[in-house]
PDB file of N, CA and C in Angstrom:
ATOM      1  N   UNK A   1       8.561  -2.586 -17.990  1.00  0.00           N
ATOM      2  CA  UNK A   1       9.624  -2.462 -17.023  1.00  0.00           C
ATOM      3  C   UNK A   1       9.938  -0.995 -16.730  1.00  0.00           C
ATOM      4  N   UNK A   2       9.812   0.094 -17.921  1.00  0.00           N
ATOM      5  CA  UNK A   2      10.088   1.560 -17.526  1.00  0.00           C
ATOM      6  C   UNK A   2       9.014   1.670 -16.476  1.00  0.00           C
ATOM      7  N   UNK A   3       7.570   1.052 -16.593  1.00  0.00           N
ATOM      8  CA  UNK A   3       7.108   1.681 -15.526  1.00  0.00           C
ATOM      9  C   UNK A   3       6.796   1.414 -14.419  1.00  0.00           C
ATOM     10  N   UNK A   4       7.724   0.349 -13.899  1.00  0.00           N
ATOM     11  CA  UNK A   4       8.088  -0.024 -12.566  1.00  0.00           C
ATOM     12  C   UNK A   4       9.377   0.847 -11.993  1.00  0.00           C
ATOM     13  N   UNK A   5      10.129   1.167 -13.051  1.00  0.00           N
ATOM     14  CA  UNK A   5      11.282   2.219 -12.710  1.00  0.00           C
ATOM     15  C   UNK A   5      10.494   3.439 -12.382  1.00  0.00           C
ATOM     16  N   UNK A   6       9.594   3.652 -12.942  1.00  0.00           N
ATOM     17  CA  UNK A   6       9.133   5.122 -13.086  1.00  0.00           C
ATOM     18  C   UNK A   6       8.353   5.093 -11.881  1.00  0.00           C
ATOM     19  N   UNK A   7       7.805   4.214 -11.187  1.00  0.00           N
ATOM     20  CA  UNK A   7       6.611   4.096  -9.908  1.00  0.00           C
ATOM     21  C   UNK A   7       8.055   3.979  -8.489  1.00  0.00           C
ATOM     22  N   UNK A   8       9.228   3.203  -8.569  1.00  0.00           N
ATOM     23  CA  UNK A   8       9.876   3.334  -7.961  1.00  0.00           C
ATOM     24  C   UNK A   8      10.913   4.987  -7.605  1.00  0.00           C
ATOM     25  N   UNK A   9      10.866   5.356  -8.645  1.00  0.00           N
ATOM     26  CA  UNK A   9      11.540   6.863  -8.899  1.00  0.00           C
ATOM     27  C   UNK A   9      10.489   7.482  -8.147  1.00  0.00           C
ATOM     28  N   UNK A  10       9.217   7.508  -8.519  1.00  0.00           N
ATOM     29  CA  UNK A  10       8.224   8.520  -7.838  1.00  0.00           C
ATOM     30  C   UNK A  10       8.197   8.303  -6.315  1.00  0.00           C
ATOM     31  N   UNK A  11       7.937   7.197  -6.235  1.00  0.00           N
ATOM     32  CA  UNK A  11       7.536   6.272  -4.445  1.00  0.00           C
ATOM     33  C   UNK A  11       8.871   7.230  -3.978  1.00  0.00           C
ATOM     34  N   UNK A  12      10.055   7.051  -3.783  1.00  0.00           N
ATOM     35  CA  UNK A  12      11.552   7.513  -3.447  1.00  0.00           C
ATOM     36  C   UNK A  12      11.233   9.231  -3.430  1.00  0.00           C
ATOM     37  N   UNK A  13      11.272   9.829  -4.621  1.00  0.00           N
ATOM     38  CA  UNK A  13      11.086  11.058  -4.593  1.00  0.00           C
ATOM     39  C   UNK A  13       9.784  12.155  -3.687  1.00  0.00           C
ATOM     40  N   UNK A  14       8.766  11.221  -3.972  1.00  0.00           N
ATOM     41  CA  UNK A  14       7.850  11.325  -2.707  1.00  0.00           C
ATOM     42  C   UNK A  14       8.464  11.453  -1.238  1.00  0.00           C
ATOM     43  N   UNK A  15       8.526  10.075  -0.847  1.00  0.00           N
ATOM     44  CA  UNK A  15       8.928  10.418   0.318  1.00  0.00           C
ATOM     45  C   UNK A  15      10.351  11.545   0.683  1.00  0.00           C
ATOM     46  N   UNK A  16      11.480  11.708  -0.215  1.00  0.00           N
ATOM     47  CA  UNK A  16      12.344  12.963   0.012  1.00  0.00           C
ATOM     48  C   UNK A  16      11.576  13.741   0.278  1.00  0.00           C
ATOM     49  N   UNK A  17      10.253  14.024  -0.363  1.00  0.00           N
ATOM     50  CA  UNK A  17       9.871  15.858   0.104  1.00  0.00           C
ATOM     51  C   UNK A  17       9.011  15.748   1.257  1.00  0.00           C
ATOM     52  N   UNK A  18       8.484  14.390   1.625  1.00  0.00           N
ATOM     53  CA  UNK A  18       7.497  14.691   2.858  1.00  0.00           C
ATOM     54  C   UNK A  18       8.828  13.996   4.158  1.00  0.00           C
ATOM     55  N   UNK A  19       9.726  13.416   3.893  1.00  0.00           N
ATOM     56  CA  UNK A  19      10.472  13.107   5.342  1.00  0.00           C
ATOM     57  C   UNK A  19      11.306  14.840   5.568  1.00  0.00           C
ATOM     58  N   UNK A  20      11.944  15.225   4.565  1.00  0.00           N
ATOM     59  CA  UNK A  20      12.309  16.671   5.143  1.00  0.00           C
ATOM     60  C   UNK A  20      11.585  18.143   5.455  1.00  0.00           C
ATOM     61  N   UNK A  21      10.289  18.102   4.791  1.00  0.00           N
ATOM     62  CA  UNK A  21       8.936  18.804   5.360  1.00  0.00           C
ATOM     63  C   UNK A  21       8.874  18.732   6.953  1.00  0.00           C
ATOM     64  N   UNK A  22       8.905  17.172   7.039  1.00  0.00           N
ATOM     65  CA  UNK A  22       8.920  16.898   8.375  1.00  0.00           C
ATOM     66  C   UNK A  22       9.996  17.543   9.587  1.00  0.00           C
ATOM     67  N   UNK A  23      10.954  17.700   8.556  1.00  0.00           N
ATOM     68  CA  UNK A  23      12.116  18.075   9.609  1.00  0.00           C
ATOM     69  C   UNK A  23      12.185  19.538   9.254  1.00  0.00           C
ATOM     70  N   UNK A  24      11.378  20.495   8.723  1.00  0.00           N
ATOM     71  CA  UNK A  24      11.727  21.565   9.068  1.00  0.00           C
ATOM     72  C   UNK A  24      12.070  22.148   7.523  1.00  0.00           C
ATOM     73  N   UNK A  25      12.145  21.421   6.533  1.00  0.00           N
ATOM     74  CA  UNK A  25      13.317  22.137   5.581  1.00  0.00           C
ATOM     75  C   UNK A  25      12.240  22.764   4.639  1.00  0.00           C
ATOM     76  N   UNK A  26      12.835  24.208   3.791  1.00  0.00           N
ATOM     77  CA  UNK A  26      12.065  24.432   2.848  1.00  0.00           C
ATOM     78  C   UNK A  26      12.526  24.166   1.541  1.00  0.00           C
ATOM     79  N   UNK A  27      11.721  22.560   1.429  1.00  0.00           N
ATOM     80  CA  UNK A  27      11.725  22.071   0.050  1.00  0.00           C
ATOM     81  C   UNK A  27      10.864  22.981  -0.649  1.00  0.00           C
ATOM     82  N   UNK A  28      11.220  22.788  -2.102  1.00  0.00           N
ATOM     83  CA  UNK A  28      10.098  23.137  -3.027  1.00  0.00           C
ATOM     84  C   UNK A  28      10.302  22.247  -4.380  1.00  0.00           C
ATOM     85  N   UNK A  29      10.865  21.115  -4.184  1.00  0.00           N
ATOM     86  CA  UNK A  29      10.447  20.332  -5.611  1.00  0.00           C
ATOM     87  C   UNK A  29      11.890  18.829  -5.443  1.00  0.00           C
ATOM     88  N   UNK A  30      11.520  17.929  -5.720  1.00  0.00           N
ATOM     89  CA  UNK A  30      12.250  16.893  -6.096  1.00  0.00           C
ATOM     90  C   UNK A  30      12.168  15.913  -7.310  1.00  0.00           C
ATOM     91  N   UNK A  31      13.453  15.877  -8.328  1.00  0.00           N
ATOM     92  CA  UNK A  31      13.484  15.256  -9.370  1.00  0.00           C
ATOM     93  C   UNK A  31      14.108  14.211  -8.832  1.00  0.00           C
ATOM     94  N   UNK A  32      13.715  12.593  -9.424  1.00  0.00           N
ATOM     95  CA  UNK A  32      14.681  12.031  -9.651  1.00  0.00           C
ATOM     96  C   UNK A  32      15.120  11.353 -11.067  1.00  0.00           C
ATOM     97  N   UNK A  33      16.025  11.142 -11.251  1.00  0.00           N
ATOM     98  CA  UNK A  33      16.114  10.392 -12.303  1.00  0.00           C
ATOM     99  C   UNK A  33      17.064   9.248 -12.581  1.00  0.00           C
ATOM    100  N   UNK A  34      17.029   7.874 -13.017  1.00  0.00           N
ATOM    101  CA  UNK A  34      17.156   6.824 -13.456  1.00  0.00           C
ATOM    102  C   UNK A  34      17.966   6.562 -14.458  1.00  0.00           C
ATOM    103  N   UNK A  35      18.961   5.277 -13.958  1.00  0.00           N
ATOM    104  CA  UNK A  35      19.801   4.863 -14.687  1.00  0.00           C
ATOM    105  C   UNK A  35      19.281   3.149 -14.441  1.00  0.00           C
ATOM    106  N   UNK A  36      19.333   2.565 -15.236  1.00  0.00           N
ATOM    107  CA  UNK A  36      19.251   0.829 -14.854  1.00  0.00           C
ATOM    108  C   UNK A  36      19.581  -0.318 -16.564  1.00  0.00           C
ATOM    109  N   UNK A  37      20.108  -0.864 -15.449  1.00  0.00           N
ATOM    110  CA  UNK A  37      20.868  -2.329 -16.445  1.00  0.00           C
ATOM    111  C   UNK A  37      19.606  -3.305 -16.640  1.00  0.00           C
ATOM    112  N   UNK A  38      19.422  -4.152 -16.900  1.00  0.00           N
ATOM    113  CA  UNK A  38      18.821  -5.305 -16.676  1.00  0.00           C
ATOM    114  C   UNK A  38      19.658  -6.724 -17.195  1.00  0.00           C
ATOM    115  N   UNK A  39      18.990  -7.841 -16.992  1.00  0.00           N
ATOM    116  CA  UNK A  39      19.676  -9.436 -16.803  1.00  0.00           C
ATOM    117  C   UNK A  39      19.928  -9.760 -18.623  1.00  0.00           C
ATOM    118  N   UNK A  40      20.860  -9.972 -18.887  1.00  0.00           N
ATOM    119  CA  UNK A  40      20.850 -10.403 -20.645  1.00  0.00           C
ATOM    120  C   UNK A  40      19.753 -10.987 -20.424  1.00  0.00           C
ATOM    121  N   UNK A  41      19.304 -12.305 -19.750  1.00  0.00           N
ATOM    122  CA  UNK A  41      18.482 -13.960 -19.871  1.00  0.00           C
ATOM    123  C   UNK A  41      17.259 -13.502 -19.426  1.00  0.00           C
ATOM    124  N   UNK A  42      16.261 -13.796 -19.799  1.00  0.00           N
ATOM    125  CA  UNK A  42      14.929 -13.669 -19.579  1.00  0.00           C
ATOM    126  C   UNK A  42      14.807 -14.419 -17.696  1.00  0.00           C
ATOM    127  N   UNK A  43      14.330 -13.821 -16.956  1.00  0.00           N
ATOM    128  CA  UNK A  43      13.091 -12.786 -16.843  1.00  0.00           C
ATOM    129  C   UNK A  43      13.370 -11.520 -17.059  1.00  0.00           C
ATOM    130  N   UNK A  44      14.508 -11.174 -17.295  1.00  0.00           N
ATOM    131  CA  UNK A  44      15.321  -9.953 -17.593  1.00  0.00           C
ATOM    132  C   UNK A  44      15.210  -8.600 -16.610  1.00  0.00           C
ATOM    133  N   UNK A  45      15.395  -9.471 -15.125  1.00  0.00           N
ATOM    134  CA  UNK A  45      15.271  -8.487 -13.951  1.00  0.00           C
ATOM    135  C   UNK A  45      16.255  -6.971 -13.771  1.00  0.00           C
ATOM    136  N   UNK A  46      16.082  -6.048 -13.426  1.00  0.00           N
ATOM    137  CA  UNK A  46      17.372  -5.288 -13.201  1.00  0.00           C
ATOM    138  C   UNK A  46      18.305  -5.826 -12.482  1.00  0.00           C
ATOM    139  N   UNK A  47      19.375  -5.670 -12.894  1.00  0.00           N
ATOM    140  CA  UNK A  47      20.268  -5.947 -11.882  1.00  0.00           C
ATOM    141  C   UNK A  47      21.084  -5.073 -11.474  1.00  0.00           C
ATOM    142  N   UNK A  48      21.103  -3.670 -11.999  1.00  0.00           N
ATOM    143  CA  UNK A  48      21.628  -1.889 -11.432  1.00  0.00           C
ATOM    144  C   UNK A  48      20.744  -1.195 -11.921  1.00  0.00           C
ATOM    145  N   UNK A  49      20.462  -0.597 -10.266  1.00  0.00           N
ATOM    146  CA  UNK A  49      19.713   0.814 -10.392  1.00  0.00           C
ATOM    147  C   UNK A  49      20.586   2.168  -9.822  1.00  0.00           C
ATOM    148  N   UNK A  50      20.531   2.972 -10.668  1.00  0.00           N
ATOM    149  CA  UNK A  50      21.043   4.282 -10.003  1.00  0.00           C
ATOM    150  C   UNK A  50      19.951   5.338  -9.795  1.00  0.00           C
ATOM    151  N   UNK A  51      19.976   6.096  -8.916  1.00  0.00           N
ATOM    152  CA  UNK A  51      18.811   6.907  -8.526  1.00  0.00           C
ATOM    153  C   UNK A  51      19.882   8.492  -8.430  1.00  0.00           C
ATOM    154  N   UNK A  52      19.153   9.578  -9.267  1.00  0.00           N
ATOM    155  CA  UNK A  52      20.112  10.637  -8.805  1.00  0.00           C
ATOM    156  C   UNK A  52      19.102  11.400  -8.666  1.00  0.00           C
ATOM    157  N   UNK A  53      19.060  11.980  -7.790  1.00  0.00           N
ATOM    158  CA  UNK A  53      17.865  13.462  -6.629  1.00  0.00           C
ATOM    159  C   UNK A  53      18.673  15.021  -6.671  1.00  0.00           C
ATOM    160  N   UNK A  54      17.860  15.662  -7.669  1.00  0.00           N
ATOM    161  CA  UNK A  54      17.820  16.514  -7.685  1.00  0.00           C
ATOM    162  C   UNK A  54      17.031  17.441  -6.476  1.00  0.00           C
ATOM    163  N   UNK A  55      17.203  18.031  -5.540  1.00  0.00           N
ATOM    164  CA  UNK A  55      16.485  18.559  -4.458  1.00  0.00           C
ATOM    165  C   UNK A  55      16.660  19.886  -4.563  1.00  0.00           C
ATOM    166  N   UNK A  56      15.173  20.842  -4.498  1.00  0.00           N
ATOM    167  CA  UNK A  56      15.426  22.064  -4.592  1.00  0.00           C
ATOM    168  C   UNK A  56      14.907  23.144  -3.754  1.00  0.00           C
ATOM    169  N   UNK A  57      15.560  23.556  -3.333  1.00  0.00           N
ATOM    170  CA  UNK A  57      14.513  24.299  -2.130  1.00  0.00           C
ATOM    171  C   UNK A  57      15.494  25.896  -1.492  1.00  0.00           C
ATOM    172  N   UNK A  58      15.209  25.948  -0.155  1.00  0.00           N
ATOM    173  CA  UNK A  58      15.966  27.381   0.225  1.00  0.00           C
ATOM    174  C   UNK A  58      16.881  26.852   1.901  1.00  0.00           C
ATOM    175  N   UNK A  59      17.809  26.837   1.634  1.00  0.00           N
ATOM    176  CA  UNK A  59      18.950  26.609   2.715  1.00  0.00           C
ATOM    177  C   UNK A  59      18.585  24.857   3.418  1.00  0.00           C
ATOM    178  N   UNK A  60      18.699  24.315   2.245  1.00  0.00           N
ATOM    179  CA  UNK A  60      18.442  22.838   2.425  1.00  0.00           C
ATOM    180  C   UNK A  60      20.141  22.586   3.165  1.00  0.00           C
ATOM    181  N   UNK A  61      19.660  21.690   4.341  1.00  0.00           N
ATOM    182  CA  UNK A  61      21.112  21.205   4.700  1.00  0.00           C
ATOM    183  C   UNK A  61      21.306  19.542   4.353  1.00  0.00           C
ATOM    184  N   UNK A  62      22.390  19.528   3.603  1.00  0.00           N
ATOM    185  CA  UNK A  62      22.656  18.140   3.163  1.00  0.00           C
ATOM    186  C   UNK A  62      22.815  17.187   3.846  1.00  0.00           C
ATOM    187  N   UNK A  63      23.374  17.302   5.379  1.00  0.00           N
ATOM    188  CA  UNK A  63      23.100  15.711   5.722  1.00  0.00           C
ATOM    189  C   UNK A  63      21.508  15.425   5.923  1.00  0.00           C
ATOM    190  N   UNK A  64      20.285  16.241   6.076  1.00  0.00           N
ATOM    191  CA  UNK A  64      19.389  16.213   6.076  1.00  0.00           C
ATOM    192  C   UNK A  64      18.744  16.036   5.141  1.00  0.00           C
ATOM    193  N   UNK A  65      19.481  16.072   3.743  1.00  0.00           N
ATOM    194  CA  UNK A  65      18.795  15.306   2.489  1.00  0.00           C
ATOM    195  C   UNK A  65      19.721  14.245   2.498  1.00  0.00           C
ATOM    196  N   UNK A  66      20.548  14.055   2.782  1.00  0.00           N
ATOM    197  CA  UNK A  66      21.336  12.387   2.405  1.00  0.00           C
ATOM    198  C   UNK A  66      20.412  11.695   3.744  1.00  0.00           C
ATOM    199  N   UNK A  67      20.040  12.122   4.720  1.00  0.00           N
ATOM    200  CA  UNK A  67      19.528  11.249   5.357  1.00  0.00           C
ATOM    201  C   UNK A  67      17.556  10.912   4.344  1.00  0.00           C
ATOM    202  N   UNK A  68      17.376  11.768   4.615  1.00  0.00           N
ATOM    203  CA  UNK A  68      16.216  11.328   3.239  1.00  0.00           C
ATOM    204  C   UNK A  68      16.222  10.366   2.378  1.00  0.00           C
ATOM    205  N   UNK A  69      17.138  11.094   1.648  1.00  0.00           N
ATOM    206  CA  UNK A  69      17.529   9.525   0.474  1.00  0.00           C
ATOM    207  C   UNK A  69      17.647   8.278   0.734  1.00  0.00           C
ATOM    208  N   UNK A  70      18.608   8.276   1.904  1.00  0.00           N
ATOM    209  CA  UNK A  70      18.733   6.656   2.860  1.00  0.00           C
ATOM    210  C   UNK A  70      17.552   6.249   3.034  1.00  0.00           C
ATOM    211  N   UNK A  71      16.631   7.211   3.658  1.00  0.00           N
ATOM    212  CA  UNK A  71      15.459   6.510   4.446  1.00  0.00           C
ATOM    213  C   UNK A  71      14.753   6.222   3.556  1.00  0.00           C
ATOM    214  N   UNK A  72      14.752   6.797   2.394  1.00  0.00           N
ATOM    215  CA  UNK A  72      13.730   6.628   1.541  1.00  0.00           C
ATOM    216  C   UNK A  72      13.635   4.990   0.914  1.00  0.00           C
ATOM    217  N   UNK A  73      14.817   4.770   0.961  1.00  0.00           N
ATOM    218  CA  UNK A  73      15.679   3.416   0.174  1.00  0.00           C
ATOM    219  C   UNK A  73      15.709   2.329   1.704  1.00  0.00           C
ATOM    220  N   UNK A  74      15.531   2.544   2.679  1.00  0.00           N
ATOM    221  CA  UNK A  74      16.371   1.976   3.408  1.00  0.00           C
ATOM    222  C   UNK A  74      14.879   1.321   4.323  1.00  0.00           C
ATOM    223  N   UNK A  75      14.210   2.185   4.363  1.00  0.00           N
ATOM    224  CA  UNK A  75      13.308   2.038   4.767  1.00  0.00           C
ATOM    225  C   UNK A  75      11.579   1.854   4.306  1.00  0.00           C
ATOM    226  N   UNK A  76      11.487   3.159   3.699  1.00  0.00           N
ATOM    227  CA  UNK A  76       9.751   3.188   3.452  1.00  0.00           C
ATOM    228  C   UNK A  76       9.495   3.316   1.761  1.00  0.00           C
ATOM    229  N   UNK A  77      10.362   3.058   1.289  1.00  0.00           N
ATOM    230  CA  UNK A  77      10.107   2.612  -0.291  1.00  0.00           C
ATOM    231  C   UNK A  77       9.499   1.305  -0.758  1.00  0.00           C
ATOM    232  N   UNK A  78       8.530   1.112  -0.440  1.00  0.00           N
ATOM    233  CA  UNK A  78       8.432  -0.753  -1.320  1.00  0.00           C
ATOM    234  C   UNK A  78       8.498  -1.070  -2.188  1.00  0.00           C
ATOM    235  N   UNK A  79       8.847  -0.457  -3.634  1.00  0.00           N
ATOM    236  CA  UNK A  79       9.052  -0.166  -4.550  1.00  0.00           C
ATOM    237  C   UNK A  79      10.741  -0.905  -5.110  1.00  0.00           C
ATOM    238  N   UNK A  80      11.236  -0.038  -4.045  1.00  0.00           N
ATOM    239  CA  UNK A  80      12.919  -0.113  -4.235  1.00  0.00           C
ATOM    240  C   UNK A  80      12.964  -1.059  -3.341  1.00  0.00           C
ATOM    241  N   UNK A  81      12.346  -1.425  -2.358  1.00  0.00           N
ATOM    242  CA  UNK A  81      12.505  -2.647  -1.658  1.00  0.00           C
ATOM    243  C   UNK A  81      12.687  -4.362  -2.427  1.00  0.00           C
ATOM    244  N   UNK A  82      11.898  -4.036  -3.049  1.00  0.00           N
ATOM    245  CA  UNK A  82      11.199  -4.981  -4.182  1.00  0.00           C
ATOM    246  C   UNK A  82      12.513  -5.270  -4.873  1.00  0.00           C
ATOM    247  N   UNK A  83      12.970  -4.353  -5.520  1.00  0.00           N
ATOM    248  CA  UNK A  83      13.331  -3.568  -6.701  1.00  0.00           C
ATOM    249  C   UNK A  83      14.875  -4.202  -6.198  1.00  0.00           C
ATOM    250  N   UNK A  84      15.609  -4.086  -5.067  1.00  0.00           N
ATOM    251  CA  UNK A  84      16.708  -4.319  -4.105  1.00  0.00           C
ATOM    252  C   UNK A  84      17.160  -5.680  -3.953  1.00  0.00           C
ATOM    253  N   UNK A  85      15.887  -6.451  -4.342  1.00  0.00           N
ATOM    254  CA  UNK A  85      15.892  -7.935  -4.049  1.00  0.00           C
ATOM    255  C   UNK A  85      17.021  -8.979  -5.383  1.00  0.00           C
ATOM    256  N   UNK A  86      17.210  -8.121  -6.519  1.00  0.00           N
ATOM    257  CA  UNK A  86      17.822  -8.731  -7.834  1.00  0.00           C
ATOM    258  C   UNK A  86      19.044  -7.314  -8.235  1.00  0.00           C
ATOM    259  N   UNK A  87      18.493  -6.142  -8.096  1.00  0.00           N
ATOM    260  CA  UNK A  87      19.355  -4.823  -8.904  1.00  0.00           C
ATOM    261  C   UNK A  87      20.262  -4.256  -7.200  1.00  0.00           C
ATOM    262  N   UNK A  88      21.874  -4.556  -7.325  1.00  0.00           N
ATOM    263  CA  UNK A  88      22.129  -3.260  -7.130  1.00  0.00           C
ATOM    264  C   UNK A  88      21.897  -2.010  -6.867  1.00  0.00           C
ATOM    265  N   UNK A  89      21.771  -1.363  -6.102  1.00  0.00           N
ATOM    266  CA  UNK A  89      21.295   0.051  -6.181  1.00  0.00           C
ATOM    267  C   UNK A  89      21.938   0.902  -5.155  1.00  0.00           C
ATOM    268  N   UNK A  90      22.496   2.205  -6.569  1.00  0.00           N
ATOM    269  CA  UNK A  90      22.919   3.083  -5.609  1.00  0.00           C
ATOM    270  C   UNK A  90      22.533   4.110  -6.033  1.00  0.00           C
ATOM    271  N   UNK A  91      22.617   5.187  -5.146  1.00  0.00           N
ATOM    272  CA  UNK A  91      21.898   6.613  -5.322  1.00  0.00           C
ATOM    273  C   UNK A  91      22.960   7.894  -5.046  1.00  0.00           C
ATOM    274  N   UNK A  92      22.271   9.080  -5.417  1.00  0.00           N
ATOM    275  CA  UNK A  92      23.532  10.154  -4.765  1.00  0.00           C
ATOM    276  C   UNK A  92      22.469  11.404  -5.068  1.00  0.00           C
ATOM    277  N   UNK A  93      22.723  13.028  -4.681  1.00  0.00           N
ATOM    278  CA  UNK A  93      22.148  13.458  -4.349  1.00  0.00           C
ATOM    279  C   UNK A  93      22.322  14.765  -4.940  1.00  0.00           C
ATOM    280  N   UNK A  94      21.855  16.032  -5.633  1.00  0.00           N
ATOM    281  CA  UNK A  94      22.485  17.359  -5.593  1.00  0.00           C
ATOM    282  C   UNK A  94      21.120  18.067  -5.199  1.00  0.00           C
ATOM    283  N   UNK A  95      21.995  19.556  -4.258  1.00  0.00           N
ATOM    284  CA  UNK A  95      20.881  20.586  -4.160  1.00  0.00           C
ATOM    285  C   UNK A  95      20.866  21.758  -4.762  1.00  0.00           C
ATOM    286  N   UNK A  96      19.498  21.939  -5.251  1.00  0.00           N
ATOM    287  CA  UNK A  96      19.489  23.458  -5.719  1.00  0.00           C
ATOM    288  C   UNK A  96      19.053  24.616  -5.125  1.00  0.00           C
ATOM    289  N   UNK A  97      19.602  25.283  -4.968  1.00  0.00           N
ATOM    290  CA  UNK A  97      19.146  26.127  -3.627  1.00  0.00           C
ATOM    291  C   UNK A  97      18.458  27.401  -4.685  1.00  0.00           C
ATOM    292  N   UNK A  98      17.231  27.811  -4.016  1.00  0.00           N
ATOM    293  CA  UNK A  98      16.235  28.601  -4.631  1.00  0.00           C
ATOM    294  C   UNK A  98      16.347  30.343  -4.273  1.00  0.00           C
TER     295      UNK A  98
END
C-alpha cells in the first residue's frame, strides 16, 4: 500500500513541475509528501489522503502553483483519481523561493 502512495505522490509531483514549466515558471524541484489513514476492516482502502508540495524555484507565483496542484488532482493524475474513489483527499502547498 506505501507503494501505491508513493506512485501517486510521484504521478502529482510530476505533473506540478511540467504544468508550470509550461506556464513560464522557474521551477527547480518538487517534494511531496504524504499523510494517509486507511479502513480498520479489510480491504483496508485509504480513506484520507493528505498531499503537502513543497515547490521550489525563483519568483514562483502562487496562484500558479495552487492552480497546478488542482490540476494535478483534478485532472491528469490517475493515480489520485483512483486513489479519490474511497480516501478523502486534501492537499496544500508551500514555496521555496531559490
Amino acid at each position: 500500500m506505501e507503494v501505491v502512495l508513493a506512485g501517486a505522490g510521484g504521478c502529482t509531483a510530476y505533473d506540478v513541475v511540467v504544468i508550470l514549466k509550461k506556464n513560464g515558471q522557474a521551477i527547480s524541484g518538487c517534494d511531496v509528501s504524504m499523510q494517509a489513514e486507511r479502513a480498520a476492516a479489510d480491504p483496508k482502502v485509504f480513506t484520507k489522503i493528505h498531499y503537502h508540495f513543497t515547490v521550489r524555484g525563483r519568483n514562483l507565483k502562487p496562484n500558479l502553483v495552487e492552480q497546478a496542484v488542482r490540476l494535478t488532482h483534478e485532472k491528469y493524475c490517475s493515480a489520485t483519481a483512483m486513489l479519490a474513489k474511497t480516501a478523502d483527499i486534501t492537499k496544500d502547498f508551500e514555496i521555496v523561493e531559490e
